[in-house]
PDB file of N, CA and C in Angstrom:
ATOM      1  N   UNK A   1      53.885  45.677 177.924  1.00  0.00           N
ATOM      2  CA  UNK A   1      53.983  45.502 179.347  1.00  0.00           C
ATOM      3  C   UNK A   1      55.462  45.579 179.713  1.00  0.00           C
ATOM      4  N   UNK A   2      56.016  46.202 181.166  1.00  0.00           N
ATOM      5  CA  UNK A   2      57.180  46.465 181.409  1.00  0.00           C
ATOM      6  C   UNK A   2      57.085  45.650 182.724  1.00  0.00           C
ATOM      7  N   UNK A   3      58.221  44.410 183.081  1.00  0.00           N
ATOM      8  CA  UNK A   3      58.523  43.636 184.421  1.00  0.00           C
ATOM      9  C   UNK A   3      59.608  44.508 184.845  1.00  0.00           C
ATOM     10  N   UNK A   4      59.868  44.456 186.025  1.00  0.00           N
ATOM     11  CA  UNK A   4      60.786  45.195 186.157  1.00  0.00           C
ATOM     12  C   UNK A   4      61.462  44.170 187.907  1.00  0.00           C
ATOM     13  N   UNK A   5      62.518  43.347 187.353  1.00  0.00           N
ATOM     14  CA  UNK A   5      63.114  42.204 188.268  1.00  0.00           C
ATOM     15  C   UNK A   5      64.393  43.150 189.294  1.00  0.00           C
ATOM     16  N   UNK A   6      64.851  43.424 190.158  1.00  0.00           N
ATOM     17  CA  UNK A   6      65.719  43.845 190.538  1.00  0.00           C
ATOM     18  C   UNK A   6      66.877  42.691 191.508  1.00  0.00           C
ATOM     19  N   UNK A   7      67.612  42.148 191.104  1.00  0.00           N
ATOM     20  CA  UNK A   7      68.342  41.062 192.046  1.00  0.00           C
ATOM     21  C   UNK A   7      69.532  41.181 191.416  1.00  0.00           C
ATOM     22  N   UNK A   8      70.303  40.951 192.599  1.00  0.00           N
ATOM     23  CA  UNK A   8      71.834  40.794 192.370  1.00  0.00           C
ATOM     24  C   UNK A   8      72.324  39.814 190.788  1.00  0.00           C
ATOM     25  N   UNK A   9      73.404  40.404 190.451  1.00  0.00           N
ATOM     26  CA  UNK A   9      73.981  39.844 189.159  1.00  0.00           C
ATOM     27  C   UNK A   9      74.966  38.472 189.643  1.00  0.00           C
ATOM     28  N   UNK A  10      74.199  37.097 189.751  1.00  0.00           N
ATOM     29  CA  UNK A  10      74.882  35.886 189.221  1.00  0.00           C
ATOM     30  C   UNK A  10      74.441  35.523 188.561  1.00  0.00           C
ATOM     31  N   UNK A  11      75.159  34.144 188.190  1.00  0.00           N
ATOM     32  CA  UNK A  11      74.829  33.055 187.076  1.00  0.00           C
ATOM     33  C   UNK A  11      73.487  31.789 188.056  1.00  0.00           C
ATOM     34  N   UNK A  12      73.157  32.059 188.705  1.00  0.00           N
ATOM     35  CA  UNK A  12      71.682  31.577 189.334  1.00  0.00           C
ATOM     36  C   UNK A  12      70.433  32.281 188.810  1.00  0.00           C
ATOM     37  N   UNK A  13      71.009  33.691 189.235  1.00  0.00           N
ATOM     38  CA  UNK A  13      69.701  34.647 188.928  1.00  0.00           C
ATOM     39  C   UNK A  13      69.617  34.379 187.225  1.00  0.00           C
ATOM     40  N   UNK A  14      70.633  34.880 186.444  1.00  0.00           N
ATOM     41  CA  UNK A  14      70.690  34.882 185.046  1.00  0.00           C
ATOM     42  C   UNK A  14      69.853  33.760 184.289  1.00  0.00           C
ATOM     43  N   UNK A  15      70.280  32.632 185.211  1.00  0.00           N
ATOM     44  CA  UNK A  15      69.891  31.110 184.665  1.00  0.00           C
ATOM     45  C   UNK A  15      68.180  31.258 184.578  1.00  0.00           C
ATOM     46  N   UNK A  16      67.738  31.892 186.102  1.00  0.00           N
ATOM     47  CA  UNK A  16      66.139  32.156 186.399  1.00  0.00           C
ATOM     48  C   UNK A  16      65.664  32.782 185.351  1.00  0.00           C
ATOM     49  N   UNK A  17      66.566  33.466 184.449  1.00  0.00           N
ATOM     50  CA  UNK A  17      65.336  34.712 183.988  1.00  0.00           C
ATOM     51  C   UNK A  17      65.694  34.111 182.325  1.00  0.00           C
ATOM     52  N   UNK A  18      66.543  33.007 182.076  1.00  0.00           N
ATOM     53  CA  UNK A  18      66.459  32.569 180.713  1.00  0.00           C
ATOM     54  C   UNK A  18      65.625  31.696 180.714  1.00  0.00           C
ATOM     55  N   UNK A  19      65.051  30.868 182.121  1.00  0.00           N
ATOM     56  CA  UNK A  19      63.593  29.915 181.925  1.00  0.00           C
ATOM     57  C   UNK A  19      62.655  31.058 181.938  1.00  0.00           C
ATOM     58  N   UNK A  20      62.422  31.721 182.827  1.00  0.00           N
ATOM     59  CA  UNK A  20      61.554  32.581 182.723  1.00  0.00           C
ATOM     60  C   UNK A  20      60.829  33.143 181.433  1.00  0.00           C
ATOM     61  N   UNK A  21      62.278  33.709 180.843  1.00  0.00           N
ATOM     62  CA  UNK A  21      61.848  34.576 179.220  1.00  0.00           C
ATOM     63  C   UNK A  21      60.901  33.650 178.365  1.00  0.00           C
ATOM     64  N   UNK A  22      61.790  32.047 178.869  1.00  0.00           N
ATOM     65  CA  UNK A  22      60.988  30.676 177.678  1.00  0.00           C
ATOM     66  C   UNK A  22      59.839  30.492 178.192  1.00  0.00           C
ATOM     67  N   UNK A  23      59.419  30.573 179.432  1.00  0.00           N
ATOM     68  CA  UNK A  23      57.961  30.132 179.962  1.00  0.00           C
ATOM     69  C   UNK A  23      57.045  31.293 179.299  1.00  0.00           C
ATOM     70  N   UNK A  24      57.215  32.763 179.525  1.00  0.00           N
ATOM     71  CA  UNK A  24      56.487  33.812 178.925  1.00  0.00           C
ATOM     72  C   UNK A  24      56.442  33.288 177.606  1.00  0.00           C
ATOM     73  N   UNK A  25      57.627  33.598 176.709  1.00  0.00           N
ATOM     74  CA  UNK A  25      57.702  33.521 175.314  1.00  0.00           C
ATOM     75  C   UNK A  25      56.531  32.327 174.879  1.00  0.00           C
ATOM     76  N   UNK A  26      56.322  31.549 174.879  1.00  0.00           N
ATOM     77  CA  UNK A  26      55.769  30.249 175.043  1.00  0.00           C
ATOM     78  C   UNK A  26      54.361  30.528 175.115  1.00  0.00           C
ATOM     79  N   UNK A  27      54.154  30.767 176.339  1.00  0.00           N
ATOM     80  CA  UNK A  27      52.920  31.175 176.832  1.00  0.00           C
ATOM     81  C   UNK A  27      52.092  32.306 176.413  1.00  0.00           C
ATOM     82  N   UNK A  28      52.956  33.378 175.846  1.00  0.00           N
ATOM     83  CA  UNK A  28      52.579  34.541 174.846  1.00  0.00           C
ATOM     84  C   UNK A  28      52.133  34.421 173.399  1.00  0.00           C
ATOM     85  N   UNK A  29      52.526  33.337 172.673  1.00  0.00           N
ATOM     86  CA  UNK A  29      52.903  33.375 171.575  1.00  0.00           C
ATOM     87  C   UNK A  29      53.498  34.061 171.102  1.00  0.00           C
ATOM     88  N   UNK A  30      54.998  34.761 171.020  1.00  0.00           N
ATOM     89  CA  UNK A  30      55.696  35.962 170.952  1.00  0.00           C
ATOM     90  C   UNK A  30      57.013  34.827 170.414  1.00  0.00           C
ATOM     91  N   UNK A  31      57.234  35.412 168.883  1.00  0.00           N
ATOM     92  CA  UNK A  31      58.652  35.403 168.249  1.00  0.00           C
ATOM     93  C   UNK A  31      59.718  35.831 169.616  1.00  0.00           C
ATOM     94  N   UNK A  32      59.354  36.887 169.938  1.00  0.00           N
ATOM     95  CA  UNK A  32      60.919  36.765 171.042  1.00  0.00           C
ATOM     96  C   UNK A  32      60.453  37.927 172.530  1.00  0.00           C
ATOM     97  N   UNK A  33      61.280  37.948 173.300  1.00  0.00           N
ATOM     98  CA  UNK A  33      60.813  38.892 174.352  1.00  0.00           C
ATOM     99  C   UNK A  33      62.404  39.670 174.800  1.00  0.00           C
ATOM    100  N   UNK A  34      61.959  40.291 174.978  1.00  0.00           N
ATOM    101  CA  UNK A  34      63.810  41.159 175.326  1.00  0.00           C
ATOM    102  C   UNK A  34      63.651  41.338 176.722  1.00  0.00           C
ATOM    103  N   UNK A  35      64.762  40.991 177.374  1.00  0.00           N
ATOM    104  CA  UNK A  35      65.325  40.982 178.445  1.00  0.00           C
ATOM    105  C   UNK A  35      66.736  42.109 178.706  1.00  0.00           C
ATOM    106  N   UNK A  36      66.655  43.076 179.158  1.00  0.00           N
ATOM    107  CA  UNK A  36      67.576  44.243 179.508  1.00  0.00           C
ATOM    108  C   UNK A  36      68.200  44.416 181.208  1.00  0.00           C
ATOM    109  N   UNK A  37      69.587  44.271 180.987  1.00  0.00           N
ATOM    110  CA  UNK A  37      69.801  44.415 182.468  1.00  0.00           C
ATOM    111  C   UNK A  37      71.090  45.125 182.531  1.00  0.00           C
ATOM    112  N   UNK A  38      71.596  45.999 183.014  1.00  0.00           N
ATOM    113  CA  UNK A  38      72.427  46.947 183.397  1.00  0.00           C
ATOM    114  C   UNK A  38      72.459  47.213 184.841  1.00  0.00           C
ATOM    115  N   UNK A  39      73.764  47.419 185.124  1.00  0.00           N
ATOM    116  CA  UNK A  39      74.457  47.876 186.746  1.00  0.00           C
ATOM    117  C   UNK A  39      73.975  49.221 187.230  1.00  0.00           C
ATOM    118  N   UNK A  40      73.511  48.893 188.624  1.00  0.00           N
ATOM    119  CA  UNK A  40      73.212  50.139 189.139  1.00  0.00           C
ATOM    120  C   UNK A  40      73.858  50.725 190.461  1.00  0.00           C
ATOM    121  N   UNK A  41      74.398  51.548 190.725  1.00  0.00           N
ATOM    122  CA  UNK A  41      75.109  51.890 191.896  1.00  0.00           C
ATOM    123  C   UNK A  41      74.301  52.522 192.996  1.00  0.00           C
ATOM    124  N   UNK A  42      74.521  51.910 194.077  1.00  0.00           N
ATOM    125  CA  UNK A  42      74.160  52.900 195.281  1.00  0.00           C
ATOM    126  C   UNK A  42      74.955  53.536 195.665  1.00  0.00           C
ATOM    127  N   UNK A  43      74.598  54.669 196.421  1.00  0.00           N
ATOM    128  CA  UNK A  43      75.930  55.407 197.068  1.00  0.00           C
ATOM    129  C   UNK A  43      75.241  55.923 198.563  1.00  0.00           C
TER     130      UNK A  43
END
């Protein structure tokens, strides 16, 4: 399965998506879940 989160880069959002990963992970039974995030430009 692919989530696909789009929100501005702080340390709020960041904080959200390291409970997040633990609530899935948890709830999955899953050794680990990868989380990928890279800059995107508008023009």
């Amino acid at each position: 399965m692919k989530v696909v989160v789009d929100v501005p880069d702080s340390a709020k959002n960041r904080q959200w998506m390291r409970q997040f990963k633990g609530r899935w992970k948890a709830r999955l039974k899953q050794l680990e879940l990868w989380l990928v995030s890279y800059p995107i430009e508008v023009e």
